[in-house]
Protein backbone atom coordinates (compact mmCIF):
# COMPACT_ATOMS: atom_id res chain seq x y z
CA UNK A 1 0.00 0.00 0.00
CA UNK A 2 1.33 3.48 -0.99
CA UNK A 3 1.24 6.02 2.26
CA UNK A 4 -0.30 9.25 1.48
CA UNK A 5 1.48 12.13 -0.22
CA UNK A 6 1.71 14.42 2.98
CA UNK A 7 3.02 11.13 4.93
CA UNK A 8 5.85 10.79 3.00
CA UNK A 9 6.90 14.75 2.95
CA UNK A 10 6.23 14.52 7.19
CA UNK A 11 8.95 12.04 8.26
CA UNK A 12 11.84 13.75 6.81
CA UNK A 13 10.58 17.45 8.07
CA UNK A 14 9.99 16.58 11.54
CA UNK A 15 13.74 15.20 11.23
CA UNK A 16 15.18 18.59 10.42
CA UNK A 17 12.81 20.44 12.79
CA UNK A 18 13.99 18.58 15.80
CA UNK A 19 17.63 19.05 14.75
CA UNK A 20 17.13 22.86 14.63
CA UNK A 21 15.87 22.38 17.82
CA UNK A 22 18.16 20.90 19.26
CA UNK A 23 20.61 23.19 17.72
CA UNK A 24 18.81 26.19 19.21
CA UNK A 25 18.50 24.60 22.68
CA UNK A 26 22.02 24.10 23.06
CA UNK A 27 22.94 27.94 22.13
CA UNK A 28 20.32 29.06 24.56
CA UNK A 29 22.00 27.09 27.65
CA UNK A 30 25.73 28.45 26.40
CA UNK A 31 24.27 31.60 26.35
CA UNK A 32 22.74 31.59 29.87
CA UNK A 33 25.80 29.99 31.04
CA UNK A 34 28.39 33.14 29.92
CA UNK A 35 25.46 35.27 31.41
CA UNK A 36 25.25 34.01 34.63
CA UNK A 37 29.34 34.00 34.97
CA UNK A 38 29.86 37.51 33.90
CA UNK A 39 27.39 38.86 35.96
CA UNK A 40 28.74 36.88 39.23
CA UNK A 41 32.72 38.32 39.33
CA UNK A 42 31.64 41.89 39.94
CA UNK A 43 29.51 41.05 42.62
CA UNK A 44 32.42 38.92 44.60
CA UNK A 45 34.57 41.58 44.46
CA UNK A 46 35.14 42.85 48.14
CA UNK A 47 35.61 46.37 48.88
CA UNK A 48 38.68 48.16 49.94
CA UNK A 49 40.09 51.45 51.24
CA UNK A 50 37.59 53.15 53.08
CA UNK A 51 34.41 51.63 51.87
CA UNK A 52 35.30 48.90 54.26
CA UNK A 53 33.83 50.79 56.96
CA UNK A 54 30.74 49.14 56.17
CA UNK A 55 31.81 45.62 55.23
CA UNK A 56 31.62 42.66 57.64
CA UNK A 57 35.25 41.45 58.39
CA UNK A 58 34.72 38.54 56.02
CA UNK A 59 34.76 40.97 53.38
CA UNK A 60 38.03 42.27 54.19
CA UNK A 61 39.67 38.65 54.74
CA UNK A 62 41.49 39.50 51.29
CA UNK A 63 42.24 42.97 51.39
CA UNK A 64 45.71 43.86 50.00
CA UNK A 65 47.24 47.56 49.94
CA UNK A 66 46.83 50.61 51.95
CA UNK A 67 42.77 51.43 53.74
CA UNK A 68 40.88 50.49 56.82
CA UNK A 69 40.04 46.91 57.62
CA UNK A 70 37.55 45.40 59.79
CA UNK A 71 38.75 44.07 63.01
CA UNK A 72 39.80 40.66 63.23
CA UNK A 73 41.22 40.74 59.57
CA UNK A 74 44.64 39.64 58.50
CA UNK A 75 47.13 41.89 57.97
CA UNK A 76 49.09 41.96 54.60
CA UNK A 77 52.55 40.63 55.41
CA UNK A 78 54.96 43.54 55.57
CA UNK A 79 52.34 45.98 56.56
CA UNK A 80 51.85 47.84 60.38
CA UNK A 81 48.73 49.07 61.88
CA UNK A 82 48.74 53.09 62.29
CA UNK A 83 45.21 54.06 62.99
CA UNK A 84 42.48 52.97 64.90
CA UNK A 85 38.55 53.51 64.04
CA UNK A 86 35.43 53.17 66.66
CA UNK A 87 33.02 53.52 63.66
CA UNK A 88 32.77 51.00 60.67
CA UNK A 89 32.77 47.30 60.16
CA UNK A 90 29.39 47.06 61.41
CA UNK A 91 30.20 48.46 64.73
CA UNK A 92 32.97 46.02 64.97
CA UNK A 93 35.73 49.04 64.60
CA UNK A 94 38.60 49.09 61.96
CA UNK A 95 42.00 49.57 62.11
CA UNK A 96 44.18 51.30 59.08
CA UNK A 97 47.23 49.34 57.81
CA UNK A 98 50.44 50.08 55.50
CA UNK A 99 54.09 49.57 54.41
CA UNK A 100 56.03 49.33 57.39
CA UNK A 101 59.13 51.70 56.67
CA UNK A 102 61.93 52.75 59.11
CA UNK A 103 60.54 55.03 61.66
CA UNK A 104 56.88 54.56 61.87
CA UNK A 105 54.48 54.91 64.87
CA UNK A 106 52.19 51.37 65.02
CA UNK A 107 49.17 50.65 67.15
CA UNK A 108 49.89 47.99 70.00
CA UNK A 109 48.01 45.61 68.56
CA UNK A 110 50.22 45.84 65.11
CA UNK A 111 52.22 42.79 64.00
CA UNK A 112 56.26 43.57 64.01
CA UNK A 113 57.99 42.83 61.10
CA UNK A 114 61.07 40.79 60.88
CA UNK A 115 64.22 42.85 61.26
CA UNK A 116 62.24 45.29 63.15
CA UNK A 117 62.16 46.73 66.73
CA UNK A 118 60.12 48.77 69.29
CA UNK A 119 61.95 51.68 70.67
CA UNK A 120 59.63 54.18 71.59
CA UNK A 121 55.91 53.70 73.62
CA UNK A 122 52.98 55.41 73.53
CA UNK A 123 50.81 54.81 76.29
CA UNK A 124 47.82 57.06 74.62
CA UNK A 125 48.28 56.75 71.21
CA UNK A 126 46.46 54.86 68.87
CA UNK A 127 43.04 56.25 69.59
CA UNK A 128 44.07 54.85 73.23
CA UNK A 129 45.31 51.55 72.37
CA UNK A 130 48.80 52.68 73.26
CA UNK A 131 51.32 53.09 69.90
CA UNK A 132 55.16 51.97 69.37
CA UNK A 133 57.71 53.57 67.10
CA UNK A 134 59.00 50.45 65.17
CA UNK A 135 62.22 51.25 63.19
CA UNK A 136 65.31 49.25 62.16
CA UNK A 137 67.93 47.99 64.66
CA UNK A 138 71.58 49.58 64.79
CA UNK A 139 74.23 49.02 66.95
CA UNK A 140 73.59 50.86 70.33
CA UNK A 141 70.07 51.36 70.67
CA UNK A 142 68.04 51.55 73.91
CA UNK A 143 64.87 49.05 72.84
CA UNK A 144 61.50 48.58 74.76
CA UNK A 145 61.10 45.51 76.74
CA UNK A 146 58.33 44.09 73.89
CA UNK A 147 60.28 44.42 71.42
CA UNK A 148 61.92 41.25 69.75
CA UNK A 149 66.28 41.23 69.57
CA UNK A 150 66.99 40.90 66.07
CA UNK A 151 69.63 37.62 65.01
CA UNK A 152 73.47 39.18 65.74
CA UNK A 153 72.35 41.54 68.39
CA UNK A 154 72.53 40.91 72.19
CA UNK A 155 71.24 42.94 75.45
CA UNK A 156 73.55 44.91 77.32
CA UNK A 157 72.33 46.89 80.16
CA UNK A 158 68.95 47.37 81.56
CA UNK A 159 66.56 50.62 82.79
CA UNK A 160 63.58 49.49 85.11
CA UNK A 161 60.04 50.67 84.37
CA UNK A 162 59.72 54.07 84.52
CA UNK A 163 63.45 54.99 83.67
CA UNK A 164 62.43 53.10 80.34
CA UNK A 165 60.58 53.26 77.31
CA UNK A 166 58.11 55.39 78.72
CA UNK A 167 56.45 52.97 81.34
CA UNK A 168 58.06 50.15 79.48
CA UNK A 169 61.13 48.57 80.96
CA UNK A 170 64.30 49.24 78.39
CA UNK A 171 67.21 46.99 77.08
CA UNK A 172 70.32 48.61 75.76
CA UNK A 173 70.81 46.77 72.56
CA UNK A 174 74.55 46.07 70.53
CA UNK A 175 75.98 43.88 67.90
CA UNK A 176 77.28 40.87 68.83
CA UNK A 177 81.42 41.06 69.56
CA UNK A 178 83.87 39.08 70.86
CA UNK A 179 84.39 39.68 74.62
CA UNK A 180 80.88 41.16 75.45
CA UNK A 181 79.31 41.39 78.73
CA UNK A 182 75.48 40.48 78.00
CA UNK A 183 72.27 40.65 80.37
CA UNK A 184 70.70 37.71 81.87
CA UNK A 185 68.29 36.17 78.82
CA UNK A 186 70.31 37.95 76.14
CA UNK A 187 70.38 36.04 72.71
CA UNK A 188 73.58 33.99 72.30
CA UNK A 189 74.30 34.12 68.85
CA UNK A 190 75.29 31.14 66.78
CA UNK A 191 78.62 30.71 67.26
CA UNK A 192 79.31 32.65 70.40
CA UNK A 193 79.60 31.11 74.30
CA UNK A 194 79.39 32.31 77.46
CA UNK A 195 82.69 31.81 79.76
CA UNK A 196 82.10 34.13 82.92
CA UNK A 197 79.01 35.44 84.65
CA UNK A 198 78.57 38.70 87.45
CA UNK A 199 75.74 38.38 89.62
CA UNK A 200 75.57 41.91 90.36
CA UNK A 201 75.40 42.38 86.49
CA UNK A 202 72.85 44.75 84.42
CA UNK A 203 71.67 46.36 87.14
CA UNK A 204 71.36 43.10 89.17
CA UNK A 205 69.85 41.07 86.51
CA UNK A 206 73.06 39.25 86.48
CA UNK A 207 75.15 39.18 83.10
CA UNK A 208 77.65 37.04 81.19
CA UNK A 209 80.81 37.46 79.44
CA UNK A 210 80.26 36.64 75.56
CA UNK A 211 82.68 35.32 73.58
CA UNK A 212 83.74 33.73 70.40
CA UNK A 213 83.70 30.03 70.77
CA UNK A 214 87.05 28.61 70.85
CA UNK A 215 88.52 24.61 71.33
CA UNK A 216 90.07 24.42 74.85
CA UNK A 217 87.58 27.44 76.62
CA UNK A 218 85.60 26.33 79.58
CA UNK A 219 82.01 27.63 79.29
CA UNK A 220 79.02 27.97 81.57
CA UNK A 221 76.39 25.99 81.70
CA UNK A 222 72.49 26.48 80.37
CA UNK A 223 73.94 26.97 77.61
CA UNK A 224 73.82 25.67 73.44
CA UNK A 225 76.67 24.27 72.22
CA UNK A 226 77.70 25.61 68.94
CA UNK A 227 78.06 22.96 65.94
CA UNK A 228 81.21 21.61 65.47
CA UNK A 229 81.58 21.49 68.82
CA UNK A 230 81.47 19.32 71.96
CA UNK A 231 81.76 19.18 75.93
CA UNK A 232 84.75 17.38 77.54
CA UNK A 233 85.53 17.35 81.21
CA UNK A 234 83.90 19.11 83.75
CA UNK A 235 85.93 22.03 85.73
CA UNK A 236 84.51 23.46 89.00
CA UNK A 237 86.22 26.06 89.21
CA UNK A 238 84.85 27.69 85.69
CA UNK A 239 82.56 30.41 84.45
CA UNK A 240 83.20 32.38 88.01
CA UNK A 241 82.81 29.39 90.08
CA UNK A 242 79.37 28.45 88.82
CA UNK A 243 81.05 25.13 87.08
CA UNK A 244 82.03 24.63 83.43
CA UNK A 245 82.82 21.93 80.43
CA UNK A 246 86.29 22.53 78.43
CA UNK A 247 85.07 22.90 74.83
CA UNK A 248 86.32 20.68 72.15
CA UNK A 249 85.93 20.35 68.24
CA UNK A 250 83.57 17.44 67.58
């Protein structure tokens, strides 16, 4: 039996119809698709500078470069906290943070760079948060008593609180030399050893005679003992009667 005319003419259109639509379909979805994705950067974009005053901290978790951020946000490595903000964040408060640089007055709760130390305080700076000049170290500076001892410097003498940093207990800070007498808790440097010790020392602290380790010195004890080197006998008699090891080369 012969189909009908229009039967024969319907098969292979409906064919081509459904592959146009298919065709279309597909376009449509890319389509929606680069719609959707372009329209979804801008909006995770947080903001920075002083529109942050009105960001949640999470908002500020990112932020990078100079402006206020929310309290409780990370601070960009290398960068200080200088001011201090009430207002902002949601009523959370905001602090301001740049570049550290050599000579710069920080908020107390500011990070310290390494290589850096406190030698000035505050006590109501930093809208009341108390504020620390942080500069670079040189050889015979008088340093607060928060402030870190950068590697190859020791503590020298001492200045209570109230002769100090302004409140703040003070260590004299110096290089690390050959024959120094250091404070009680000073660094020892790799390298160096202590062979003699002064109770009455920085200011009653106590202190300790610093010196280049050498094979055959007698050094006190609590002490590291530098590589490529080792403890032999035991002499009572050393670091000013306290007791000693000779050292030896390992």
């Amino acid at each position: 039996m012969t189909e009908p005319r229009d039967r024969q003419l319907d098969r292979p259109s409906t064919a081509a119809l459904r592959s146009r639509l298919a065709a279309l379909a597909g376009a449509l979805a890319l389509l929606v698709a680069f719609l959707v994705g372009a329209g979804a950067a801008p909006a995770s974009a947080a903001p920075t500078g002083a529109s942050a005053s009105a960001a949640p901290a999470a908002a500020n978790a990112a932020a990078a470069g100079p402006g206020w951020i929310c309290r409780g946000a990370p601070v960009t490595p290398g960068y200080v906290l200088t001011m201090h903000s009430n207002n902002g964040c949601n009523g959370a408060g905001m602090w301001y943070q740049q570049p550290v640089r050599d000579g710069i007055w920080t908020c107390a709760t500011s990070p310290i760079p390494a290589g850096y130390v406190l030698s000035g305080h505050n006590p109501t700076g930093c809208d009341g948060y108390d504020s620390w000049y942080m500069r670079l170290p040189v050889d015979g500076l008088w340093t607060c008593g928060t402030s870190p001892v950068p590697p190859g410097y020791v503590l020298t003498a001492h200045a209570p609180n109230g002769n100090g940093c302004t409140n703040i207990d003070a260590w004299f800070m110096q290089l690390a030399r050959d024959g120094i007498w250091t404070c009680a808790g000073s660094p020892i440097p790799p390298g160096y050893v202590n062979i003699g010790h002064q109770v009455p020392g920085c200011g009653g602290i106590g202190s300790w005679l610093q010196v280049v380790a050498r094979a055959g010195q007698v050094v006190c004890p609590y002490q590291p003992v530098p590589a490529g080197f080792r403890l032999g006998a035991y002499v009572n008699t050393g670091c000013s009667g306290m007791g000693g090891w000779y050292l030896l080369r390992a």
